[in-house]
N, C-alpha and C. Protein backbone atom coordinates (compact mmCIF):
# COMPACT_ATOMS: atom_id res chain seq x y z
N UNK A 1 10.27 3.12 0.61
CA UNK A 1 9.48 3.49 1.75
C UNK A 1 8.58 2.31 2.12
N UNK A 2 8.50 2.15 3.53
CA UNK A 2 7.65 0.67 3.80
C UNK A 2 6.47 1.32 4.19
N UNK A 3 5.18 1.27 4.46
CA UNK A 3 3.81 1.73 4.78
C UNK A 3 3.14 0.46 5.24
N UNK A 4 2.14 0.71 6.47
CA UNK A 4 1.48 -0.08 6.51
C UNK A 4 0.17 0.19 6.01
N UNK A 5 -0.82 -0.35 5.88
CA UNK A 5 -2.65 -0.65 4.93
C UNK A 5 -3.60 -0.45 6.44
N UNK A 6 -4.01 1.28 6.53
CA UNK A 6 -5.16 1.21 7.46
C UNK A 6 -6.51 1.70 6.91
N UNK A 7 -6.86 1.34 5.52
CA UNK A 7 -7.85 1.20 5.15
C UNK A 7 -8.38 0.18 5.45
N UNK A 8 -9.58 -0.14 4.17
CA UNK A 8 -10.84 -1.23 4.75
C UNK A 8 -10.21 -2.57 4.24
N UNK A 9 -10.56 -3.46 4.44
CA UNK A 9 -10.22 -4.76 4.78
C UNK A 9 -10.27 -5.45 3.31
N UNK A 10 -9.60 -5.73 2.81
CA UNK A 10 -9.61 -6.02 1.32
C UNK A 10 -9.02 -7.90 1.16
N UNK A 11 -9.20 -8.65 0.77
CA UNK A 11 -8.39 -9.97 0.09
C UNK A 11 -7.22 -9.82 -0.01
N UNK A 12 -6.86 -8.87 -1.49
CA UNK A 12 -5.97 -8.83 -1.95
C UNK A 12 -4.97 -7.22 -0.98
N UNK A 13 -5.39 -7.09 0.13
CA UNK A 13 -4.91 -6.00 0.97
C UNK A 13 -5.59 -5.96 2.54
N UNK A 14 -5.21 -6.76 3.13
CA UNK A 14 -5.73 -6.97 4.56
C UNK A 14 -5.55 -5.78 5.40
N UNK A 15 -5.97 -4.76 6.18
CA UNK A 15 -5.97 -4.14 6.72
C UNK A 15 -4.37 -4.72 8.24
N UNK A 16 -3.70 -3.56 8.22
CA UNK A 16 -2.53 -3.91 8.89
C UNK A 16 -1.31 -4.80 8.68
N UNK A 17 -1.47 -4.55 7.20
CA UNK A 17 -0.50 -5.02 6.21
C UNK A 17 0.32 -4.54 6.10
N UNK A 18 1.85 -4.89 6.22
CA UNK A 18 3.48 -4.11 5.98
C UNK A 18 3.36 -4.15 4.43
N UNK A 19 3.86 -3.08 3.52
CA UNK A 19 4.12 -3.32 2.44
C UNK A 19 5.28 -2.29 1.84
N UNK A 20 5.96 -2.45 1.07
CA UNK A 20 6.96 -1.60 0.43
C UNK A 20 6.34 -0.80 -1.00
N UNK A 21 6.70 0.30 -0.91
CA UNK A 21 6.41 1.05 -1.92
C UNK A 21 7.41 1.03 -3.24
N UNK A 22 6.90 0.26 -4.07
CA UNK A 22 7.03 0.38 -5.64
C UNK A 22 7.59 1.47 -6.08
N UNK A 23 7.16 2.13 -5.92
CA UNK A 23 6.91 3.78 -7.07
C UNK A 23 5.68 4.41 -6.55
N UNK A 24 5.80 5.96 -6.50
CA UNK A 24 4.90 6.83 -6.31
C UNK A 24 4.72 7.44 -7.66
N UNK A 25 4.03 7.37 -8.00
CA UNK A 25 3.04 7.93 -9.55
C UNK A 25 1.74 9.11 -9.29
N UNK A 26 2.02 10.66 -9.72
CA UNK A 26 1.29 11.36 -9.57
C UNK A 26 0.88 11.55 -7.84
N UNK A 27 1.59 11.03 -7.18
CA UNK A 27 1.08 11.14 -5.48
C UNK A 27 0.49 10.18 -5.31
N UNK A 28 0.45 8.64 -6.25
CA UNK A 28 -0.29 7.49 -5.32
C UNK A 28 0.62 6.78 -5.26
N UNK A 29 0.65 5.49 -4.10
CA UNK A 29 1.64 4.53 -4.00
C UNK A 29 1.28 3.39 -5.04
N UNK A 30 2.35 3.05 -5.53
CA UNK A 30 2.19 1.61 -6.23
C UNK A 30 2.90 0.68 -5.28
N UNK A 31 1.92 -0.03 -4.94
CA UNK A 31 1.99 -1.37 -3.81
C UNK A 31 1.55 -2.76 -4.81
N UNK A 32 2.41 -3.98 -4.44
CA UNK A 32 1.92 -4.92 -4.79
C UNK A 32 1.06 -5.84 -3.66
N UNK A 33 -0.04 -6.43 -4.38
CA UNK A 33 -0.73 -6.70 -3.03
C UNK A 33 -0.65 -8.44 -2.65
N UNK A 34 -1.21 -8.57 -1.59
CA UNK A 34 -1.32 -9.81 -1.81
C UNK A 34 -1.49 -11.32 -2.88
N UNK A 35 -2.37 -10.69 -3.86
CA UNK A 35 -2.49 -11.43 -5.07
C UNK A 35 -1.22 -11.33 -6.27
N UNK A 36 -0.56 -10.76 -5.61
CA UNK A 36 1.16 -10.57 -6.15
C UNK A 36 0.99 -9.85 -7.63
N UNK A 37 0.22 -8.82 -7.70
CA UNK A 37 -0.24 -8.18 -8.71
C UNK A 37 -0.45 -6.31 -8.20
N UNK A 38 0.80 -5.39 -8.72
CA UNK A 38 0.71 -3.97 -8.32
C UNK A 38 -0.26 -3.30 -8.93
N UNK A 39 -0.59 -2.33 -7.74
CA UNK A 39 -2.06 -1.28 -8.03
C UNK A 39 -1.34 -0.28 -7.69
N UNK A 40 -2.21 0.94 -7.87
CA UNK A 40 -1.89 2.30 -7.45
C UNK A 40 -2.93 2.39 -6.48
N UNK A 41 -2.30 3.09 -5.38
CA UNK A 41 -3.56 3.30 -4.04
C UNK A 41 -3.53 4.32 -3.68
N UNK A 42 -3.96 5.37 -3.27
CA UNK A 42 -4.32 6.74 -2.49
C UNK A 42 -3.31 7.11 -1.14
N UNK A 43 -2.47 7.37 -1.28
CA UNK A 43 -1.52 7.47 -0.07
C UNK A 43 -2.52 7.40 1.67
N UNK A 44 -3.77 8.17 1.67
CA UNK A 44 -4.61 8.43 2.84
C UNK A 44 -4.87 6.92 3.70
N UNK A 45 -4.15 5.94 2.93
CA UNK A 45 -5.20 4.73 3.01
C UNK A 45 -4.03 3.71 3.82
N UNK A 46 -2.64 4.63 3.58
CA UNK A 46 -1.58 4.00 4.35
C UNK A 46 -0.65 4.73 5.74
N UNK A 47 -0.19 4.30 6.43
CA UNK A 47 0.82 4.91 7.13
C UNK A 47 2.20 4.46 7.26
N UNK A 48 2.91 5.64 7.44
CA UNK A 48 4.44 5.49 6.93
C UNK A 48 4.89 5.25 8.42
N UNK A 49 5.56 3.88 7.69
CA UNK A 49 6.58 2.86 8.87
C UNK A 49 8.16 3.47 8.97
N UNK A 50 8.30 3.50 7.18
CA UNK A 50 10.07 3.84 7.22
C UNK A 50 10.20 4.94 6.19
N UNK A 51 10.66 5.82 6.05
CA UNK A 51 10.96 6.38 4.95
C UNK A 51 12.26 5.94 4.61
């Protein structure tokens, strides 16, 4: 699934960022971010481009 980042404006996660989803764990996305290092993030914080 691709999502874009319309949360707050982060370094390592720029706001209006394309990103592909990793793995969903418990209902959060695991995204790798800019600093080329994966987090788990709150699904609320993205919007879905592709399923």
């Amino acid at each position: 699934m691709t999502v874009k980042y319309i949360g707050p404006d982060y370094v390592a996660l720029p706001t209006g960022t394309i990103h592909e989803v990793l793995s969903i764990e418990k209902g959060w996305y695991r995204i790798m971010t800019e600093l080329d290092e994966s987090y788990l993030f709150p699904p609320h914080v993205f919007e879905v481009v592709d399923e």
